[in-house]
Protein backbone atom coordinates (compact mmCIF):
# COMPACT_ATOMS: atom_id res chain seq x y z
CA UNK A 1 13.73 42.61 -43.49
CA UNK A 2 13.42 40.08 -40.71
CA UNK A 3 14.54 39.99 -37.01
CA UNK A 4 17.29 37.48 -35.78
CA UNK A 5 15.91 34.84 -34.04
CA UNK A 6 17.79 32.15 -32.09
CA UNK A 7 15.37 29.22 -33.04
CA UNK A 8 15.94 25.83 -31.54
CA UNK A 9 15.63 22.58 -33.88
CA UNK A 10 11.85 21.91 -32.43
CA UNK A 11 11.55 25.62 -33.80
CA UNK A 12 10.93 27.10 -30.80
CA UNK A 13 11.72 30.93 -29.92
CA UNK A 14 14.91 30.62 -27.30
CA UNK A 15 16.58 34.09 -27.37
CA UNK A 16 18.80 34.55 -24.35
CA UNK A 17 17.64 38.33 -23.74
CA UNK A 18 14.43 38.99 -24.05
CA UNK A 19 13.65 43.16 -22.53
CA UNK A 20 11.33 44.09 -20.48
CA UNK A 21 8.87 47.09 -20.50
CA UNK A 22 7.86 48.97 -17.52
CA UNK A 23 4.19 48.25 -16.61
CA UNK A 24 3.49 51.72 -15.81
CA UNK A 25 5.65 53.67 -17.93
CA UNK A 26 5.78 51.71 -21.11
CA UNK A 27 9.61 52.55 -21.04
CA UNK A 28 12.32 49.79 -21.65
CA UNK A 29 13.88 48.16 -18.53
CA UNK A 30 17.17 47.99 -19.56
CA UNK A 31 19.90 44.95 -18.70
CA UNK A 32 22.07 47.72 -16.53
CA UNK A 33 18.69 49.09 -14.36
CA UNK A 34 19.68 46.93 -11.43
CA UNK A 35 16.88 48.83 -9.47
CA UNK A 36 13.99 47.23 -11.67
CA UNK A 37 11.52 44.98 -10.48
CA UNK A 38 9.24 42.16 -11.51
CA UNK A 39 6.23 41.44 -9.57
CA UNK A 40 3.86 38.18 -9.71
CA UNK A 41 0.77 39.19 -7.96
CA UNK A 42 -1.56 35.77 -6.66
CA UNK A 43 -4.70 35.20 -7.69
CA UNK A 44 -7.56 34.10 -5.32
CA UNK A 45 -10.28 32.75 -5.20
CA UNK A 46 -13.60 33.96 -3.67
CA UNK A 47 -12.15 31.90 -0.56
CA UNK A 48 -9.09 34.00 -0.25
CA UNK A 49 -7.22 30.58 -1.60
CA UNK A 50 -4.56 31.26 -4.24
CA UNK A 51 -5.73 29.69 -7.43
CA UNK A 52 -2.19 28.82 -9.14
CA UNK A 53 -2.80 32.12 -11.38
CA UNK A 54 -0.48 35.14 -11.10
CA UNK A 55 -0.67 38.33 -13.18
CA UNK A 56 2.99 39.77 -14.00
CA UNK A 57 4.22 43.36 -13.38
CA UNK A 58 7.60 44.78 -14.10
CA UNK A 59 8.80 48.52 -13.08
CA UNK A 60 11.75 50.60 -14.08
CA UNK A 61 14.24 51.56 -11.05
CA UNK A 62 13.31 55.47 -12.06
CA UNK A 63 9.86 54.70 -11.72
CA UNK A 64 10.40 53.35 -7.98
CA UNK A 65 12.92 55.99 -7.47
CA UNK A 66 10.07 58.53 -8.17
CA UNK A 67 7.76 56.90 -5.62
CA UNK A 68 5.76 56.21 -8.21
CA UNK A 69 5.35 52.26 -7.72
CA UNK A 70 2.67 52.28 -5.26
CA UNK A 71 0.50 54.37 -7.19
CA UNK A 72 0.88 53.08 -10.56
CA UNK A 73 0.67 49.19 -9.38
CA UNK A 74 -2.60 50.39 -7.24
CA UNK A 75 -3.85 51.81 -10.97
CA UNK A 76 -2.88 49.16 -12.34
CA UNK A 77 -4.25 46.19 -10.59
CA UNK A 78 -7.45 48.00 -10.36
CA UNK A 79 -7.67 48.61 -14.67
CA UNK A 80 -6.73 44.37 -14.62
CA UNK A 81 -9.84 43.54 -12.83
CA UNK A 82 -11.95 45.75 -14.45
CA UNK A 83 -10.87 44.40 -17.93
CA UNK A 84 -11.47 40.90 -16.50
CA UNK A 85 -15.15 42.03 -15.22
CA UNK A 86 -15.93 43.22 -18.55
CA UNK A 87 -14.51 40.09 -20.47
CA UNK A 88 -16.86 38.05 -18.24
């Protein structure tokens, strides 16, 4: 069984609706949750000079409705540069 694809003729991937998932919840931002949010956090460099890199974060509306969007992209940020200090 495959998936439906909308596959352009340089056979690229070009679906029109693509979901999201909440970064903290790892629930489904649906098309209707008009109180969702993506985030693209900078990255700097040790001179404080943004580097052209961003990292990507995306929260449900019932996650911010919670209060829970300060806390979880605090978490969050923190696991990212931990991962990237152990990749190095």
């Amino acid at each position: 069984h495959q998936l439906a694809r909308m596959i352009n003729d340089e056979g690229q991937t070009v679906d029109l609706y693509i979901p999201r998932k909440c970064a903290w919840s790892n629930k489904l931002i649906t098309a209707k949750d008009h109180a969702s949010v993506q985030l693209n956090i900078g990255h700097l460099n040790e001179d404080g000079v943004y580097t052209g890199q961003f990292t990507t974060f995306a929260l449900t509306g019932k996650t911010r409705c919670f209060g829970e969007s300060d806390a979880g992209l605090d978490v969050l940020w923190n696991k990212k540069k931990a991962d990237e200090k152990a990749s190095q």
